[in-house]
PDB file of N, CA and C in Angstrom:
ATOM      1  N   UNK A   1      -0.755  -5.176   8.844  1.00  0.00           N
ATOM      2  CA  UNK A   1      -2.032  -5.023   8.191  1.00  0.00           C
ATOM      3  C   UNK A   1      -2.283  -6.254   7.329  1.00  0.00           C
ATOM      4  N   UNK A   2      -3.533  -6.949   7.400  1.00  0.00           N
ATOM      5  CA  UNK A   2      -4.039  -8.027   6.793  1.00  0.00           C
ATOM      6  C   UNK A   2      -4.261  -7.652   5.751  1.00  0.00           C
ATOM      7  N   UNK A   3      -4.409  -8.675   4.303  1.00  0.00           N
ATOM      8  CA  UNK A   3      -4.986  -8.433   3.435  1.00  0.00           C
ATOM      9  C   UNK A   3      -6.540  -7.965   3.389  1.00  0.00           C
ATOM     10  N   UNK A   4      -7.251  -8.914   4.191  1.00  0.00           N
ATOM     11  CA  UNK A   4      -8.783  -8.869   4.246  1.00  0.00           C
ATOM     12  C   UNK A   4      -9.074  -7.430   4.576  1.00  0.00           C
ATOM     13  N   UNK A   5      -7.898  -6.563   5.421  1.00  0.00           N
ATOM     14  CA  UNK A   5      -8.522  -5.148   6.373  1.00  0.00           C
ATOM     15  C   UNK A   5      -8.411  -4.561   5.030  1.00  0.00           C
ATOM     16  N   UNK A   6      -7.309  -5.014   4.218  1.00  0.00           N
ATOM     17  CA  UNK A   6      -7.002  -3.627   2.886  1.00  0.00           C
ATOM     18  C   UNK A   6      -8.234  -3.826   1.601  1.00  0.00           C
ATOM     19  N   UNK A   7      -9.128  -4.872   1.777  1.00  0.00           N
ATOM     20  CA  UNK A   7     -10.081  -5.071   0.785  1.00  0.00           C
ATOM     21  C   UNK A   7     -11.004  -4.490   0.939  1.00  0.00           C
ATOM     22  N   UNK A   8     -11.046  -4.949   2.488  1.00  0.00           N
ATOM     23  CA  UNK A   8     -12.478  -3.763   3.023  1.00  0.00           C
ATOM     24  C   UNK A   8     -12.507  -2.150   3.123  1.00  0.00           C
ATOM     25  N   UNK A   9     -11.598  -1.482   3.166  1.00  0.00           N
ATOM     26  CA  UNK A   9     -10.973   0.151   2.633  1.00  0.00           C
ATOM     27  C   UNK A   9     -11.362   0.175   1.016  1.00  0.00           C
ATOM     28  N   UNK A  10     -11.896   1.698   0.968  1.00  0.00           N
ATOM     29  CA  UNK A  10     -12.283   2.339  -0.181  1.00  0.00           C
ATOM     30  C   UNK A  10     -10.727   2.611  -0.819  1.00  0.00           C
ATOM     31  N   UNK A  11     -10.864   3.039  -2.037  1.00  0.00           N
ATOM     32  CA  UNK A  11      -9.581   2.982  -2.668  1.00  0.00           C
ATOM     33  C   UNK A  11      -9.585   4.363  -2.569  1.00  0.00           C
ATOM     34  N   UNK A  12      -9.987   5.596  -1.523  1.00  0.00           N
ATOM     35  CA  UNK A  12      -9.303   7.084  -1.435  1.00  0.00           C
ATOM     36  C   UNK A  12      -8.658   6.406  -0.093  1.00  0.00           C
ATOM     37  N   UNK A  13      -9.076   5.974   0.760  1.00  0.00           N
ATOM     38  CA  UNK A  13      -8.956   5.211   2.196  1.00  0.00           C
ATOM     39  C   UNK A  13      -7.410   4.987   1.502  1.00  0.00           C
ATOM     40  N   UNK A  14      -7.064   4.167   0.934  1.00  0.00           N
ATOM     41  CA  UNK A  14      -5.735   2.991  -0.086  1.00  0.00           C
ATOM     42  C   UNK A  14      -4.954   4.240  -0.077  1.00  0.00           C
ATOM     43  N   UNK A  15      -5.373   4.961  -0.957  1.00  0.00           N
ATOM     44  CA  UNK A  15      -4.441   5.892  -1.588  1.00  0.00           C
ATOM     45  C   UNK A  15      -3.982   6.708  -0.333  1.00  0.00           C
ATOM     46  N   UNK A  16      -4.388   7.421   0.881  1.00  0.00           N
ATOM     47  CA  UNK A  16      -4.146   8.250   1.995  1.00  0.00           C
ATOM     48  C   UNK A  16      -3.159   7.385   2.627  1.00  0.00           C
ATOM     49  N   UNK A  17      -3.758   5.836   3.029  1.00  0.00           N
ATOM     50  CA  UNK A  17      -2.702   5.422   3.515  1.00  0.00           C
ATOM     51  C   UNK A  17      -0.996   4.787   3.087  1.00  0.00           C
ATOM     52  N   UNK A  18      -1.091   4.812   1.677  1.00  0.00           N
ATOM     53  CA  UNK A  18      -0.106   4.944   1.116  1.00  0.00           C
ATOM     54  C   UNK A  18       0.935   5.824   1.027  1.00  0.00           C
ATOM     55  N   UNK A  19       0.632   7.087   1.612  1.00  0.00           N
ATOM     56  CA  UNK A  19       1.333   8.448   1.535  1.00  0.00           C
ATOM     57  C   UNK A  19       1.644   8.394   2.984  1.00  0.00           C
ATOM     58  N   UNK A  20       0.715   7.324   4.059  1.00  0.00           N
ATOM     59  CA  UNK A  20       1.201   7.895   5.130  1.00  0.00           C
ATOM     60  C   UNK A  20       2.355   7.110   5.453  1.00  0.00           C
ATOM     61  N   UNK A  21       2.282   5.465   5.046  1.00  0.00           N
ATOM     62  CA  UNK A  21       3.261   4.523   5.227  1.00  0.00           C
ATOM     63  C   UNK A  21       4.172   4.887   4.807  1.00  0.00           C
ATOM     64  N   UNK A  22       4.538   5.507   3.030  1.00  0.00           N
ATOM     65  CA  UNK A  22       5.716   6.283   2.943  1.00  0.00           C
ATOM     66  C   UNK A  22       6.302   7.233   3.753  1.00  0.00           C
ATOM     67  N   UNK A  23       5.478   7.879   4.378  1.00  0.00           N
ATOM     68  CA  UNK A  23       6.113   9.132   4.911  1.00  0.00           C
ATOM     69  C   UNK A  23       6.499   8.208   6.286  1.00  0.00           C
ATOM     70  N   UNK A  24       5.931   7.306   6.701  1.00  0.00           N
ATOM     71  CA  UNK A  24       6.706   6.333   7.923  1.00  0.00           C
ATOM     72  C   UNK A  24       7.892   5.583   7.604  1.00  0.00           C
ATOM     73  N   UNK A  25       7.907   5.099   6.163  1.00  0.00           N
ATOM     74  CA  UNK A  25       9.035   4.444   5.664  1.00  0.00           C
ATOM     75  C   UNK A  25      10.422   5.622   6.102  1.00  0.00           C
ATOM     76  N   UNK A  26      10.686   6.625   5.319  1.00  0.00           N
ATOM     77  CA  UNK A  26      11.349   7.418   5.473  1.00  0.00           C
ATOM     78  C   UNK A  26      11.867   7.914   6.600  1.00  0.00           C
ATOM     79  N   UNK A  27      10.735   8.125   7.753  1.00  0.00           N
ATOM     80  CA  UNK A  27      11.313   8.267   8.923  1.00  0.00           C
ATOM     81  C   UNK A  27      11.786   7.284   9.517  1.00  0.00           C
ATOM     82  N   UNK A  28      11.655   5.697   9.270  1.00  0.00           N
ATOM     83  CA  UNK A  28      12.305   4.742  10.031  1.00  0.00           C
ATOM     84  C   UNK A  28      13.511   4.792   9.108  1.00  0.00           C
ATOM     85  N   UNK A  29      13.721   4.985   7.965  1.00  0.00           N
ATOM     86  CA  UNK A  29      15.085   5.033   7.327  1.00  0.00           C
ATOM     87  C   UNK A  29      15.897   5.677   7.752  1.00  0.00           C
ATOM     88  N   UNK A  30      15.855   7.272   8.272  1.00  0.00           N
ATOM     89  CA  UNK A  30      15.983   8.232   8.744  1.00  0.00           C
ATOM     90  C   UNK A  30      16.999   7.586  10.266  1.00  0.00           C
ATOM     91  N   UNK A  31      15.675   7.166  11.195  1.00  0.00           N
ATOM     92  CA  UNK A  31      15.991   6.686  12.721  1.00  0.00           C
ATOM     93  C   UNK A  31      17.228   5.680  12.580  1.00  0.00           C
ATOM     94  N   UNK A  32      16.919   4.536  11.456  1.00  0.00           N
ATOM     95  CA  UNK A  32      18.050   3.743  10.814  1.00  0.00           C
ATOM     96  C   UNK A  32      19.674   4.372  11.133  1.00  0.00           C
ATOM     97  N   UNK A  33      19.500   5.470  10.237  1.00  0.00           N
ATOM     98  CA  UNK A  33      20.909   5.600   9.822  1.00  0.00           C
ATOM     99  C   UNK A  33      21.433   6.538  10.954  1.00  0.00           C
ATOM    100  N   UNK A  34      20.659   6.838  12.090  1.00  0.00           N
ATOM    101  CA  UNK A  34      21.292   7.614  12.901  1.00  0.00           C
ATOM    102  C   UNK A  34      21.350   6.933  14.429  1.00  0.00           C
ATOM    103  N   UNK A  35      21.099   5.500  13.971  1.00  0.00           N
ATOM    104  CA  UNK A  35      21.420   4.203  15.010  1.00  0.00           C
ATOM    105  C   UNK A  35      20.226   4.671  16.154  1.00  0.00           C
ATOM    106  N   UNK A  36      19.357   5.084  16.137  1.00  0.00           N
ATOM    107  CA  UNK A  36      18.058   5.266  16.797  1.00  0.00           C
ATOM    108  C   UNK A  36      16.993   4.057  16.739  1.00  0.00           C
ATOM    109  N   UNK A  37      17.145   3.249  15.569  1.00  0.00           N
ATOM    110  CA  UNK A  37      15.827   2.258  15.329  1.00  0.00           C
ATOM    111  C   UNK A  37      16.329   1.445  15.758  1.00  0.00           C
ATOM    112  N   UNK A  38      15.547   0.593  17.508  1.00  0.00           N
ATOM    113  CA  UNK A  38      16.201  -0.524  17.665  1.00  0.00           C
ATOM    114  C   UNK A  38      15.848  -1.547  16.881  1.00  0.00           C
ATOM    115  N   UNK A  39      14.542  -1.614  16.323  1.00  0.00           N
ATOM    116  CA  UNK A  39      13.887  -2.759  16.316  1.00  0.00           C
ATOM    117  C   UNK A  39      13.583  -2.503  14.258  1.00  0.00           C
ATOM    118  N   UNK A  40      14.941  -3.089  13.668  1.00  0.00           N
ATOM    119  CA  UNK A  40      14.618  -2.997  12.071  1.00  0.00           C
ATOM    120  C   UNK A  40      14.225  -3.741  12.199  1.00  0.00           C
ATOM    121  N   UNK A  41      13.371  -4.886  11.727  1.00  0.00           N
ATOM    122  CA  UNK A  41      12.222  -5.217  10.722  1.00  0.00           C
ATOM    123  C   UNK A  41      11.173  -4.164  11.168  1.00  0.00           C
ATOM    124  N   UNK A  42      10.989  -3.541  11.933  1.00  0.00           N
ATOM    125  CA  UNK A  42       9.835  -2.457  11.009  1.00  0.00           C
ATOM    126  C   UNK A  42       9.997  -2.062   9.925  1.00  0.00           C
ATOM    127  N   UNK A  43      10.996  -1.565   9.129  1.00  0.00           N
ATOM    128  CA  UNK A  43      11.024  -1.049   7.902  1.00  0.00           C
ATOM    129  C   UNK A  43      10.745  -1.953   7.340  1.00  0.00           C
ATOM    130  N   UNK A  44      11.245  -3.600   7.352  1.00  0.00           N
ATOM    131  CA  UNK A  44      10.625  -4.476   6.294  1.00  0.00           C
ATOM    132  C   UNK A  44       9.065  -5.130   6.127  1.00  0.00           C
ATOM    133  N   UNK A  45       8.530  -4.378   7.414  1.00  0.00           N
ATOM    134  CA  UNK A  45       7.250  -4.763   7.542  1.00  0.00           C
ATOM    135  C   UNK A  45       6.274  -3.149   7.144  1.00  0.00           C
ATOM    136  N   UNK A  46       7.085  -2.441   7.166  1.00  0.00           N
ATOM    137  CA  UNK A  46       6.318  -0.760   6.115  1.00  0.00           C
ATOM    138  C   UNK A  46       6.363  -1.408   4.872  1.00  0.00           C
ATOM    139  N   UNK A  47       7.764  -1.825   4.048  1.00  0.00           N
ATOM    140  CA  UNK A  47       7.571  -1.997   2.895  1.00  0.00           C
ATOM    141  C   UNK A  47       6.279  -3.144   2.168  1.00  0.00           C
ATOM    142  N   UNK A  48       6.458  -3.904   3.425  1.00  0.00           N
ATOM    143  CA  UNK A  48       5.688  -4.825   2.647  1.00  0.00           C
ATOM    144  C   UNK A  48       3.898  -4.966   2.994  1.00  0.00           C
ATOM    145  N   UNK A  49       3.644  -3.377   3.838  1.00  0.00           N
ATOM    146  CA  UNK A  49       2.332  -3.015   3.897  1.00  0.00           C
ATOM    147  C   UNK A  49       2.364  -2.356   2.503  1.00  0.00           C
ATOM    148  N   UNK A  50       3.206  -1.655   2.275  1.00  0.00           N
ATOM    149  CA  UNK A  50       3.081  -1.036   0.985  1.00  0.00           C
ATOM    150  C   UNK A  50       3.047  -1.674   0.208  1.00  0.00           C
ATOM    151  N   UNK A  51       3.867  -2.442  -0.047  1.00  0.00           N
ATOM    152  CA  UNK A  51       3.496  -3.223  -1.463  1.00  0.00           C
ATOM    153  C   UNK A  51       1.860  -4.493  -1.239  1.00  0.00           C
ATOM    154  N   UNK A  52       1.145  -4.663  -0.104  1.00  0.00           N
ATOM    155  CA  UNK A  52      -0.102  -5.034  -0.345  1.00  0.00           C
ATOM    156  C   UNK A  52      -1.016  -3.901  -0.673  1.00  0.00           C
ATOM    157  N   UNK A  53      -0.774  -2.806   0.171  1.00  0.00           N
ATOM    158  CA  UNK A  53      -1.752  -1.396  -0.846  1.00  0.00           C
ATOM    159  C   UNK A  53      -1.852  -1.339  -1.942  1.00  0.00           C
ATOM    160  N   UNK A  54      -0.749  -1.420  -2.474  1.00  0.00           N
ATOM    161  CA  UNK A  54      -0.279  -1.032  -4.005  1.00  0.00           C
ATOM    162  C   UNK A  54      -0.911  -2.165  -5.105  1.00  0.00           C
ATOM    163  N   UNK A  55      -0.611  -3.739  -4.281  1.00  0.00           N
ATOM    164  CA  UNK A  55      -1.239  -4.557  -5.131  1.00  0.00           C
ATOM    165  C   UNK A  55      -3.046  -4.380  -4.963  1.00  0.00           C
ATOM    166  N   UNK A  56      -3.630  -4.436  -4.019  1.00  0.00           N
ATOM    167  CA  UNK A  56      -5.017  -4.276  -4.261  1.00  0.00           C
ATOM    168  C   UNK A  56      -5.309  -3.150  -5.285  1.00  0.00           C
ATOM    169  N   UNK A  57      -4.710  -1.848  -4.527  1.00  0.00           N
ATOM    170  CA  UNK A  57      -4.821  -0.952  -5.818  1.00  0.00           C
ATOM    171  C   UNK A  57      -5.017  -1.064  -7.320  1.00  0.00           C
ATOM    172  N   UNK A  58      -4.039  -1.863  -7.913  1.00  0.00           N
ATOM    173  CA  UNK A  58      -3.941  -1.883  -9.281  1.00  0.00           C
ATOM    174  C   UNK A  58      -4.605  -3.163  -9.366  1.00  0.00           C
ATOM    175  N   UNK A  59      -4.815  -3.965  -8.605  1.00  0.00           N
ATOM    176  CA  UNK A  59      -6.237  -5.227  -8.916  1.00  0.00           C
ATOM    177  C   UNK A  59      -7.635  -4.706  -9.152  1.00  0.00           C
ATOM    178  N   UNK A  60      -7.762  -3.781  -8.495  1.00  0.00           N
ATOM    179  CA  UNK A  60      -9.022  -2.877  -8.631  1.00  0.00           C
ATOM    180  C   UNK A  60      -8.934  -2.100 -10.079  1.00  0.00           C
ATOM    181  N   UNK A  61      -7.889  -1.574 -10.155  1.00  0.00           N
ATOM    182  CA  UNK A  61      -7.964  -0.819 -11.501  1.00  0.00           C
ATOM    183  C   UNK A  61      -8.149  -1.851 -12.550  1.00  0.00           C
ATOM    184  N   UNK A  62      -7.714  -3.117 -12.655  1.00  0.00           N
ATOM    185  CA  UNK A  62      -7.410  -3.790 -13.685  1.00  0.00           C
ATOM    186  C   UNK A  62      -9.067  -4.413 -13.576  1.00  0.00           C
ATOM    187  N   UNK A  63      -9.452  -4.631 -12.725  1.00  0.00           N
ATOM    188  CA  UNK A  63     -10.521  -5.453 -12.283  1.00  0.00           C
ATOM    189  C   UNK A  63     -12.165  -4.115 -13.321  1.00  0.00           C
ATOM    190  N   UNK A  64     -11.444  -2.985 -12.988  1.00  0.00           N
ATOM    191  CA  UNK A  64     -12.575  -1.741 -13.703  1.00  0.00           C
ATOM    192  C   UNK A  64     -11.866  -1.225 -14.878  1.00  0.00           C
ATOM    193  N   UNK A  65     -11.071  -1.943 -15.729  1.00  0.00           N
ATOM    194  CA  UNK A  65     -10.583  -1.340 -16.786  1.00  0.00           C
ATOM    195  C   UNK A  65     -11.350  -2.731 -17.609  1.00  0.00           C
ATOM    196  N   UNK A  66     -10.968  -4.020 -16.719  1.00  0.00           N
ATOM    197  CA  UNK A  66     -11.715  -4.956 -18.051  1.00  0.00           C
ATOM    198  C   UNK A  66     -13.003  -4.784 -17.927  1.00  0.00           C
ATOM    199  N   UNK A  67     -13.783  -4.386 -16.938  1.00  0.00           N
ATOM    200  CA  UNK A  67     -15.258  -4.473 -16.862  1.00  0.00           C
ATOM    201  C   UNK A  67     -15.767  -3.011 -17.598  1.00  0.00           C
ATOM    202  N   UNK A  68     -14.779  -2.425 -17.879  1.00  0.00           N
ATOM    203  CA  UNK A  68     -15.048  -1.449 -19.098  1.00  0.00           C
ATOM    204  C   UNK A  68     -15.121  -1.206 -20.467  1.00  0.00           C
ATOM    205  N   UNK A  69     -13.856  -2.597 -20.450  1.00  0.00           N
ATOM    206  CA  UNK A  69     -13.764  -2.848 -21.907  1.00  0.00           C
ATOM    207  C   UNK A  69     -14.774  -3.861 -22.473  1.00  0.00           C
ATOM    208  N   UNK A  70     -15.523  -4.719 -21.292  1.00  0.00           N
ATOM    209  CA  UNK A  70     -16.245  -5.701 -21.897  1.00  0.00           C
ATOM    210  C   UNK A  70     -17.645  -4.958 -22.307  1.00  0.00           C
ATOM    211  N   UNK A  71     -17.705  -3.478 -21.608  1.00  0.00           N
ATOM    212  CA  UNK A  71     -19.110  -3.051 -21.899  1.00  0.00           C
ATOM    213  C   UNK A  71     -18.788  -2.200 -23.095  1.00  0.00           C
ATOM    214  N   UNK A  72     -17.785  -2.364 -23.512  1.00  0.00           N
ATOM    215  CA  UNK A  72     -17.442  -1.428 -25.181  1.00  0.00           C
ATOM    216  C   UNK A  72     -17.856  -2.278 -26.190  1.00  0.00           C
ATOM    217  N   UNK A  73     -17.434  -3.497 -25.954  1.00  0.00           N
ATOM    218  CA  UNK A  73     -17.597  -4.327 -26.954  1.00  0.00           C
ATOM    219  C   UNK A  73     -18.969  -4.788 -26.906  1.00  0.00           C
ATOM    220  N   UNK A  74     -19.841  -5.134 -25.957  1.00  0.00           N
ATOM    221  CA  UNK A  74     -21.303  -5.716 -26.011  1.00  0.00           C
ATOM    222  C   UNK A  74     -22.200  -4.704 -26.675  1.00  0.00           C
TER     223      UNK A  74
END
């Protein structure tokens, strides 16, 4: 997953697919340890969809927490 696809997703869109990649993380951990997963770097390529979700996520929050605080103060 590109950055550009995760900008264009609504942040309920973000949040759903975050629960689903985890719940994929786990099962490739799972397949892992029972010598089923041929092909690990998938798991290192779940984690690191997750951690671009996660960062847009909290760019957005930070991005509507200052544009909140600047309308407190004006």
């Amino acid at each position: 997953m590109k950055i550009h696809e995760i900008n264009e997703m609504k942040t309920e869109e973000i949040l759903q697919r975050i629960k689903e990649e985890e719940r994929n993380l786990v099962d490739l951990r799972f397949s892992h340890q029972l010598k089923q997963l041929t092909n690990t770097a998938k798991i290192k390529n779940v984690k690191r969809d997750i951690a671009r979700l996660k960062t847009v996520l909290q760019k957005r929050e930070l991005q509507s927490a200052s544009i909140s605080t600047k309308g407190e103060s004006a």
